[in-house]
C-alpha atoms as a PDB file:
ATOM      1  CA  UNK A   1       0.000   0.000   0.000  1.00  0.00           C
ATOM      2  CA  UNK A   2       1.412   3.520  -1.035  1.00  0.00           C
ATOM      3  CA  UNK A   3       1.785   5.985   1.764  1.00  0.00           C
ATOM      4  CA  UNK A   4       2.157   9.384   1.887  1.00  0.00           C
ATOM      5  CA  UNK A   5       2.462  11.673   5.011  1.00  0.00           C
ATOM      6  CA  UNK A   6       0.827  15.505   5.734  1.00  0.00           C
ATOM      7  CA  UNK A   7       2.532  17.671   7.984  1.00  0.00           C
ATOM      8  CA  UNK A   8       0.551  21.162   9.064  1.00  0.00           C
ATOM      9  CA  UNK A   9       3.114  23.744  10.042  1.00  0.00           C
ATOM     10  CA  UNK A  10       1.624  26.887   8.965  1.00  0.00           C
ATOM     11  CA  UNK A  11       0.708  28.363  12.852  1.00  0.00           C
ATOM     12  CA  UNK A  12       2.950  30.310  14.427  1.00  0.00           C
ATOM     13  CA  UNK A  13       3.243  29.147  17.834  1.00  0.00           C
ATOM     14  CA  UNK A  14       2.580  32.303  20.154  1.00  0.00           C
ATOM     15  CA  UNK A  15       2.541  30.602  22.964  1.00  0.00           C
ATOM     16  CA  UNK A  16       6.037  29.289  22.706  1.00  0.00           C
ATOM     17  CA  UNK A  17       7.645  32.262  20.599  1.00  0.00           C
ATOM     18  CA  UNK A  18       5.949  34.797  23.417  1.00  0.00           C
ATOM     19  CA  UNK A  19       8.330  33.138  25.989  1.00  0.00           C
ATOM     20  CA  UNK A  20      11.609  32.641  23.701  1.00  0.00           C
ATOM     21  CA  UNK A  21      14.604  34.297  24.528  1.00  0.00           C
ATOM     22  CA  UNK A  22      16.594  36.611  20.854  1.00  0.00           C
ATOM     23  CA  UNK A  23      16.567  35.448  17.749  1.00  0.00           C
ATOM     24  CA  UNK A  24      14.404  32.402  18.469  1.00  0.00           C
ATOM     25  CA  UNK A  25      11.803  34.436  19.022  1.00  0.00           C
ATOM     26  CA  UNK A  26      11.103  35.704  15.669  1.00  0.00           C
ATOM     27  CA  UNK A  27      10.977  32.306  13.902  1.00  0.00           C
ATOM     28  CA  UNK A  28       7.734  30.088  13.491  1.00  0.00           C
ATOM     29  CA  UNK A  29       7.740  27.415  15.896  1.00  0.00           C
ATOM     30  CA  UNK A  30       8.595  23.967  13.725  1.00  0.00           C
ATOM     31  CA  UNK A  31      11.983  26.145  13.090  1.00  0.00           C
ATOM     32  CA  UNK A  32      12.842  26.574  16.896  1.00  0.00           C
ATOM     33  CA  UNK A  33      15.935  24.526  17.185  1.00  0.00           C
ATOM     34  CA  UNK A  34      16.565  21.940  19.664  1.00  0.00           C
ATOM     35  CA  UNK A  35      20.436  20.740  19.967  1.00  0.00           C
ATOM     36  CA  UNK A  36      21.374  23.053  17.522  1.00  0.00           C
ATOM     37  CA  UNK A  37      18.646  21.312  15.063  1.00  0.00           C
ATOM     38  CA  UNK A  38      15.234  22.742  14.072  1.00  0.00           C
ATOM     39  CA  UNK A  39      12.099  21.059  15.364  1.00  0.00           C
ATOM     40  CA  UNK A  40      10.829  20.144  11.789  1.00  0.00           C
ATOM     41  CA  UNK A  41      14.313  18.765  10.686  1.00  0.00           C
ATOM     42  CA  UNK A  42      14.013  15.893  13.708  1.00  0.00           C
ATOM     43  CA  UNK A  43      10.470  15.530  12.416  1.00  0.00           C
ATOM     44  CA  UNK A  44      11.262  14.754   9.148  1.00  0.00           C
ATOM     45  CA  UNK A  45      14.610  12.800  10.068  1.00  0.00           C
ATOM     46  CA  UNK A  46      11.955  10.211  12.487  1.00  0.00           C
ATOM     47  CA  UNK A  47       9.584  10.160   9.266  1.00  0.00           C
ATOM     48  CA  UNK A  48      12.418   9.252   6.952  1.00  0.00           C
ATOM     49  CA  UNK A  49      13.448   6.471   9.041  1.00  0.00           C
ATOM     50  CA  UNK A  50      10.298   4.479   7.773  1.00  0.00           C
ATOM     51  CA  UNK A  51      11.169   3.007   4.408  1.00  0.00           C
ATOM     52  CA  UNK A  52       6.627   2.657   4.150  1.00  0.00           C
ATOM     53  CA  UNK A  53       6.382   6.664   3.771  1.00  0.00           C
ATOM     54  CA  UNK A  54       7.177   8.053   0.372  1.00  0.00           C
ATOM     55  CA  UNK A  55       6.513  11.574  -0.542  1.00  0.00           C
ATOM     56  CA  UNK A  56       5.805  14.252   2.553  1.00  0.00           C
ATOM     57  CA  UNK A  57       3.649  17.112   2.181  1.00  0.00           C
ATOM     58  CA  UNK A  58       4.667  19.798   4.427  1.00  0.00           C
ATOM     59  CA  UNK A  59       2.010  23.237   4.818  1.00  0.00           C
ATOM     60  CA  UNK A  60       3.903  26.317   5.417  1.00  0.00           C
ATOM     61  CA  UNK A  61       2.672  29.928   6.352  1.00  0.00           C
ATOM     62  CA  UNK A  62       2.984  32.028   2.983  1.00  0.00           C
ATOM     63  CA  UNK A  63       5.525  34.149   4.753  1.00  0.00           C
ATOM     64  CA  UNK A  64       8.007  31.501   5.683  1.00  0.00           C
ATOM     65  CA  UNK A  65       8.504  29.272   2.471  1.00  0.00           C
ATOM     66  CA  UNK A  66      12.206  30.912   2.349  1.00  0.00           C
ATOM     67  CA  UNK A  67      12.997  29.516   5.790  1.00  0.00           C
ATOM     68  CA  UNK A  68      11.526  25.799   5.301  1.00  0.00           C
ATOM     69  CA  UNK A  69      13.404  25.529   1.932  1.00  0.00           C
ATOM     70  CA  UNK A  70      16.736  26.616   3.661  1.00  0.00           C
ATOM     71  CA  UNK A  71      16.315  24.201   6.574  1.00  0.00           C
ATOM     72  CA  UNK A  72      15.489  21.693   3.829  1.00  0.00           C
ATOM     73  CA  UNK A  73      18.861  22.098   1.982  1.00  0.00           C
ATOM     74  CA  UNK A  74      20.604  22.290   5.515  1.00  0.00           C
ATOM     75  CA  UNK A  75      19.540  18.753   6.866  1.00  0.00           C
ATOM     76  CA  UNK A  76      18.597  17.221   3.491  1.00  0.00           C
ATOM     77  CA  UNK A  77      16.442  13.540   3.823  1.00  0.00           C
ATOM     78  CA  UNK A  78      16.056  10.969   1.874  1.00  0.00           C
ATOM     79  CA  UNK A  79      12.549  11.671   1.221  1.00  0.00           C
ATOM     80  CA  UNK A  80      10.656  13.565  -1.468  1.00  0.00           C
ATOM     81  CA  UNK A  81       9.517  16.700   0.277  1.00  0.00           C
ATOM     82  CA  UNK A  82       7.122  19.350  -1.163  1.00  0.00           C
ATOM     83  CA  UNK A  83       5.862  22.031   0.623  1.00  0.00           C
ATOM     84  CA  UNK A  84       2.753  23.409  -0.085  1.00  0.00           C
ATOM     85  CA  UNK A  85       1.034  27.351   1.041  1.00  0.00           C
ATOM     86  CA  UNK A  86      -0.577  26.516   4.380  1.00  0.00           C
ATOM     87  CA  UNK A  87      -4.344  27.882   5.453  1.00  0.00           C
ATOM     88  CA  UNK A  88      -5.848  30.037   8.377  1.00  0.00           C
ATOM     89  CA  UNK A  89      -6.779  26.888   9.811  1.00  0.00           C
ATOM     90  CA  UNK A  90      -4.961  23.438  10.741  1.00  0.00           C
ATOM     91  CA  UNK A  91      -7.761  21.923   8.977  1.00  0.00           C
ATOM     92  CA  UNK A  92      -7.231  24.762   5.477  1.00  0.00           C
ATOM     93  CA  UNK A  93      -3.249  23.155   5.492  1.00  0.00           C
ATOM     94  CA  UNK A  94      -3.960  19.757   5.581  1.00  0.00           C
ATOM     95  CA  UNK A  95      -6.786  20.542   3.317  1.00  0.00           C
ATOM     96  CA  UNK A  96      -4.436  22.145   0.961  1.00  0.00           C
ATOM     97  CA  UNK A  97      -2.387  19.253   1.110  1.00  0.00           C
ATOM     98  CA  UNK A  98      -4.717  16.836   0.431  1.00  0.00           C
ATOM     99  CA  UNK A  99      -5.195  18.558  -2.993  1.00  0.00           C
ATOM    100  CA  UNK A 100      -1.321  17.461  -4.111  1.00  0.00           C
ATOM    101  CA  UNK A 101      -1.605  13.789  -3.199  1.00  0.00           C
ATOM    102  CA  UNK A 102      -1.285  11.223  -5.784  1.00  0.00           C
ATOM    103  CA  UNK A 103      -3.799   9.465  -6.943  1.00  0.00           C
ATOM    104  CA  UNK A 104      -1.815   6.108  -6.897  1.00  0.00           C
ATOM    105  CA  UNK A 105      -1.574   6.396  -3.183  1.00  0.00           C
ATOM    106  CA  UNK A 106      -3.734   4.196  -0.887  1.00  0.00           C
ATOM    107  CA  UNK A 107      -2.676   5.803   2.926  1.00  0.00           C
ATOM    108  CA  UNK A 108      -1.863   9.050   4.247  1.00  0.00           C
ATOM    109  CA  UNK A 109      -0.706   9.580   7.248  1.00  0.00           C
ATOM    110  CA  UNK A 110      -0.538  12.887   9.036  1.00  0.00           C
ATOM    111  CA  UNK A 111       1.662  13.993  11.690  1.00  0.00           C
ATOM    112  CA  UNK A 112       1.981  17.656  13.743  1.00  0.00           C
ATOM    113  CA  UNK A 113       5.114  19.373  12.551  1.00  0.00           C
ATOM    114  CA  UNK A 114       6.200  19.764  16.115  1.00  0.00           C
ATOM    115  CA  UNK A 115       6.360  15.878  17.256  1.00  0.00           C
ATOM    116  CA  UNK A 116       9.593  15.520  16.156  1.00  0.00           C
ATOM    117  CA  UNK A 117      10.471  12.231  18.883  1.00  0.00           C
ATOM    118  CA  UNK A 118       7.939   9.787  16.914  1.00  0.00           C
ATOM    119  CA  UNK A 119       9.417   6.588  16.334  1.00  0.00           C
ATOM    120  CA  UNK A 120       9.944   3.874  13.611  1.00  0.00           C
ATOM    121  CA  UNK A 121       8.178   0.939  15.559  1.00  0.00           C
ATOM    122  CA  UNK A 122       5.179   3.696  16.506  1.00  0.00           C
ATOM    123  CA  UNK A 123       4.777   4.505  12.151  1.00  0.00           C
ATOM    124  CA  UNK A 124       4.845   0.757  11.531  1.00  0.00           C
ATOM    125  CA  UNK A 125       2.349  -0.114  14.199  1.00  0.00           C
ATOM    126  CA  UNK A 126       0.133   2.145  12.647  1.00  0.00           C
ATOM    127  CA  UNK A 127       0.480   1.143   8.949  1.00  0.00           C
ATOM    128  CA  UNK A 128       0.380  -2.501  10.104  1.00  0.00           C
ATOM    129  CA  UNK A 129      -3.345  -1.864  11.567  1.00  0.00           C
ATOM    130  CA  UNK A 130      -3.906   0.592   8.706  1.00  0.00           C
ATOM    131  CA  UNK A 131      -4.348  -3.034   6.428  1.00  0.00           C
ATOM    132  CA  UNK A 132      -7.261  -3.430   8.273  1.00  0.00           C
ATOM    133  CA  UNK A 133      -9.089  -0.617   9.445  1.00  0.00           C
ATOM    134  CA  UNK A 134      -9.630   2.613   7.774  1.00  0.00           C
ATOM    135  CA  UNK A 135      -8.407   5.144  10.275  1.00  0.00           C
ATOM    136  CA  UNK A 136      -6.119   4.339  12.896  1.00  0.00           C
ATOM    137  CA  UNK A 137      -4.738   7.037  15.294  1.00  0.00           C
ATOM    138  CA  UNK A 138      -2.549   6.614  18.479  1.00  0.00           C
ATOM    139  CA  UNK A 139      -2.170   7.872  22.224  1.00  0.00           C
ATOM    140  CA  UNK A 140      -1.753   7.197  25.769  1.00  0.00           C
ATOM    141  CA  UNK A 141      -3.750   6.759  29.035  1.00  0.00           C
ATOM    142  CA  UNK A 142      -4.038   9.501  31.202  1.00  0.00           C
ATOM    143  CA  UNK A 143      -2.033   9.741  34.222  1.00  0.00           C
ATOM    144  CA  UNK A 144      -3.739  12.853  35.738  1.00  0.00           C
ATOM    145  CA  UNK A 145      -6.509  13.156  37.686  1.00  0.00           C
ATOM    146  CA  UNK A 146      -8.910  14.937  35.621  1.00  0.00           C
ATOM    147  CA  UNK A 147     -11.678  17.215  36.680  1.00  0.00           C
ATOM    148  CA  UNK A 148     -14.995  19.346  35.186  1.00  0.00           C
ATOM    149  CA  UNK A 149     -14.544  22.791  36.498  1.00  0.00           C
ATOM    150  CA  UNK A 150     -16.658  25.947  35.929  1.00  0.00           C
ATOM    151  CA  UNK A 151     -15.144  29.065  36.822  1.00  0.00           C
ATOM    152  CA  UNK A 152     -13.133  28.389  39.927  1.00  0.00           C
ATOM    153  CA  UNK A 153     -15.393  25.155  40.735  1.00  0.00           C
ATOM    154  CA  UNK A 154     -14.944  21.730  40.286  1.00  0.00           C
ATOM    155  CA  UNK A 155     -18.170  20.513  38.574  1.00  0.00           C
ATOM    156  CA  UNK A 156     -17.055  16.662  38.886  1.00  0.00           C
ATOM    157  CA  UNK A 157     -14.486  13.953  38.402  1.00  0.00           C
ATOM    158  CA  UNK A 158     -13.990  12.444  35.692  1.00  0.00           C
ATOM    159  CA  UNK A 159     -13.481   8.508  35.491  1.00  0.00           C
ATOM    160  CA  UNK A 160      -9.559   8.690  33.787  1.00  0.00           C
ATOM    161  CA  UNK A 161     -10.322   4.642  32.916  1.00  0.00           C
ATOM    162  CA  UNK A 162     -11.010   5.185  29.321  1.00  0.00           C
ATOM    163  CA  UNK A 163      -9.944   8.678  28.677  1.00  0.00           C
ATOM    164  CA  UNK A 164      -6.780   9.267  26.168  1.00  0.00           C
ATOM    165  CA  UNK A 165      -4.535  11.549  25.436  1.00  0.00           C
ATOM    166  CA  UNK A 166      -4.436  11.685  21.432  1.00  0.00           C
ATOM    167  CA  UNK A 167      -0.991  12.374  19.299  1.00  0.00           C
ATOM    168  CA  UNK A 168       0.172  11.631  16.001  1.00  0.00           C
ATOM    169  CA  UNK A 169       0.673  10.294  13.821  1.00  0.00           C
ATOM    170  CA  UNK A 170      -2.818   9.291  12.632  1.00  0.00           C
ATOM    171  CA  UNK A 171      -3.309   7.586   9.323  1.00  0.00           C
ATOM    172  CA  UNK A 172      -6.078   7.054   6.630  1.00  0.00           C
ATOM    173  CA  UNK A 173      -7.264   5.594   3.844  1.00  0.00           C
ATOM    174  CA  UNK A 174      -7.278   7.953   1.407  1.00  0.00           C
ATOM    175  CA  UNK A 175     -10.833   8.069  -0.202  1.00  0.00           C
ATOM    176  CA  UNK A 176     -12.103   8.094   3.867  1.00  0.00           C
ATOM    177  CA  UNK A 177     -10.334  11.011   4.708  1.00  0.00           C
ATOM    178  CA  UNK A 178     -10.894  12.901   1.671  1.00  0.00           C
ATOM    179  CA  UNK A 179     -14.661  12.183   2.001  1.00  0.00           C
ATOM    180  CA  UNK A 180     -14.633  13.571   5.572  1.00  0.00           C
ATOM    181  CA  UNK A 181     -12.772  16.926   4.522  1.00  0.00           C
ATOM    182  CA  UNK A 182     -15.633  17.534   1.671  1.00  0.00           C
ATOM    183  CA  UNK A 183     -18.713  16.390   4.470  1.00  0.00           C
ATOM    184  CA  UNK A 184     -17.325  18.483   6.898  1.00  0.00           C
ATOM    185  CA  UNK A 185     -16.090  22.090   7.123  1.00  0.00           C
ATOM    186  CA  UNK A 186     -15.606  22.415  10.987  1.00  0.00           C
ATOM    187  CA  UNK A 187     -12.660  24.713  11.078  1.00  0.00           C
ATOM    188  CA  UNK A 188     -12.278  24.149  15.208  1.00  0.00           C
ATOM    189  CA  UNK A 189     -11.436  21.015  15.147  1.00  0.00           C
ATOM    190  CA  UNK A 190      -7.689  19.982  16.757  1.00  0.00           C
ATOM    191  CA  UNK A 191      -7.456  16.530  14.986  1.00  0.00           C
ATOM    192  CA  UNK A 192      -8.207  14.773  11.679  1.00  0.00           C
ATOM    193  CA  UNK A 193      -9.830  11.997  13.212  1.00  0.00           C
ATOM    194  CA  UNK A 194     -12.557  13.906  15.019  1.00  0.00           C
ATOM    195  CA  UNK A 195     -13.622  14.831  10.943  1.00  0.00           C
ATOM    196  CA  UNK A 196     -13.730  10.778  10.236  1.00  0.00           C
ATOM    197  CA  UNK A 197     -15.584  10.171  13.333  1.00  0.00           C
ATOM    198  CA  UNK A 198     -18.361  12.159  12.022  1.00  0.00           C
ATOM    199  CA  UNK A 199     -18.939   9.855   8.776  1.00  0.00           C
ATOM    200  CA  UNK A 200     -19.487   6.971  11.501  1.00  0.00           C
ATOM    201  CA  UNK A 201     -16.170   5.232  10.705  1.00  0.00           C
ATOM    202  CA  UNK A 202     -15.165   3.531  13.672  1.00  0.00           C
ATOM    203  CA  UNK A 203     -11.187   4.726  14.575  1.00  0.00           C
ATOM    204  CA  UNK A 204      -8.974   2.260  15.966  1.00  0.00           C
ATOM    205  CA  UNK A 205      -6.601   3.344  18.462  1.00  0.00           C
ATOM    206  CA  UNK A 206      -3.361   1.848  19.055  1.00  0.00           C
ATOM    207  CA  UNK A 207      -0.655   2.635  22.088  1.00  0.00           C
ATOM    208  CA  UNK A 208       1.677   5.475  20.972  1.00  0.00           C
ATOM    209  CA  UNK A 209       4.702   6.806  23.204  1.00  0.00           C
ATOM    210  CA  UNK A 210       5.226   9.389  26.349  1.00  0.00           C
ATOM    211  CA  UNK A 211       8.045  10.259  24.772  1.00  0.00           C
ATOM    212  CA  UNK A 212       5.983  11.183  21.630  1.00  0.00           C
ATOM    213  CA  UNK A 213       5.576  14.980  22.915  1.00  0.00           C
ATOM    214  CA  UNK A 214       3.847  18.027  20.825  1.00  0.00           C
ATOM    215  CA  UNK A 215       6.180  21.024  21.817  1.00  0.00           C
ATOM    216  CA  UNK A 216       3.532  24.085  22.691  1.00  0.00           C
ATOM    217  CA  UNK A 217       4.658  25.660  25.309  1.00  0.00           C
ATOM    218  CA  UNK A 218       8.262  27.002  26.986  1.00  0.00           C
ATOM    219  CA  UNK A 219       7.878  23.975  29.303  1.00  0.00           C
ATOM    220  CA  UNK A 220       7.329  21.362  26.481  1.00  0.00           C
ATOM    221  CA  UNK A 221      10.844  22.876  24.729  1.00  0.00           C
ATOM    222  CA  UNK A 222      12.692  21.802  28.380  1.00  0.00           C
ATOM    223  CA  UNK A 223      11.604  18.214  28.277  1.00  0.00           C
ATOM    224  CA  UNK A 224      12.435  18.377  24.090  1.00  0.00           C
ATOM    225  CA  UNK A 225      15.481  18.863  25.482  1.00  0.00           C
ATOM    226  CA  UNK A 226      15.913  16.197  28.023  1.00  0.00           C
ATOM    227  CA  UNK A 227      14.099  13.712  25.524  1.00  0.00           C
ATOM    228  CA  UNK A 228      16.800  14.201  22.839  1.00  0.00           C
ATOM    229  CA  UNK A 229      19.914  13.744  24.880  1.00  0.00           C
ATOM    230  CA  UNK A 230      18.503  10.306  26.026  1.00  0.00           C
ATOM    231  CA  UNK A 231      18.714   6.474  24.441  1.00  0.00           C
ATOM    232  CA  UNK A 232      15.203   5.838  23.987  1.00  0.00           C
ATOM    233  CA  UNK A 233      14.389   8.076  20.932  1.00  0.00           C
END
């Protein structure tokens, strides 16, 4: 089956680039660097790693095409990478993105721009279920207690038991995901599965990593840190 992988970076990451010190702080977040290497370059260095992925789709803000194609050239892969104008919206990029895939292809999968610890077991998981069931995302139990509040008050407890925290990647088959994009034009929503959900697909959910962090805030960059000077990446 012929893959292809999405990755929205078009937002700009205020709430990290509010808090970072010089230069970083004038660069859109996938570009931050993290031991000396951007965010997006150990993104698309973990993607390369699976031989299943072909081409890579990457969404870019309009006013930062110059910067992607420089870090491109810098830490080359051995990957076909094409970047694409990116949309107001998470959902506008990917939808933008979904307009260059190849009609050959059978799966796409899509992963945030600013995961950059995914692994090569955690891709071919994914695909491996992906032979079997049309949408397949991943994610972990929660660990936290987790509570309804209103205000300043707790409303209730929630039971933790069979709530998740989602990442990517997430992969689809194509014609699925494509019919969810043209169904529905929600513009709020945070991930592509909550689209596919809507046509009544049932989404399989597999065990993904801790380790498999999205980098959003100041405190997320510190443990990016940590994370990448360790053995288990």
């Amino acid at each position: 089956m012929k893959v292809e992988a999405i990755i929205p970076a078009a937002g700009l990451g205020l709430r990290l680039k509010s808090c970072l010190p010089g230069r970083q702080a004038g660069v859109p977040k996938p570009l931050v660097k993290i031991a000396g290497k951007p965010i997006i370059a150990h993104t698309l260095c973990a993607l390369s790693a699976s031989n299943r992925i072909g081409r890579i789709v990457i969404a870019v803000h309009k006013d930062h095409f110059d910067k992607f194609n420089e870090v491109l050239k810098r830490f080359p892969v051995k990957k076909r990478i094409d970047l694409v104008l990116g949309g107001a919206t998470r959902r506008d990029s990917v939808e933008n993105c979904l307009k260059t895939i190849e009609s050959c292809v059978d799966l796409i999968l899509i992963h945030d721009a600013v995961r950059p610890f995914v692994s090569k077991d955690l891709i071919t998981r994914l695909l491996k279920e992906a032979k079997t069931s049309p949408a397949v995302i991943c994610g972990m139990p929660l660990k936290a207690t987790i509570k309804q509040v209103t205000g300043v008050f707790v409303e209730k407890t929630l039971n933790r038991d069979n709530l998740w925290e989602i990442q990517t990647p997430q992969v689809f088959r194509k014609d699925v995901l494509i019919k969810a994009y043209k169904e529905y034009t929600d513009k709020t929503v945070t991930d592509d599965a909550s689209l596919v959900e809507k046509l009544g697909v049932r989404v399989s959910v597999i065990y993904g990593s801790y380790f498999n962090i999205k980098i959003t805030t100041p405190e997320d960059l510190v443990f990016a840190k940590a994370i990448v000077k360790t053995a288990y990446v």
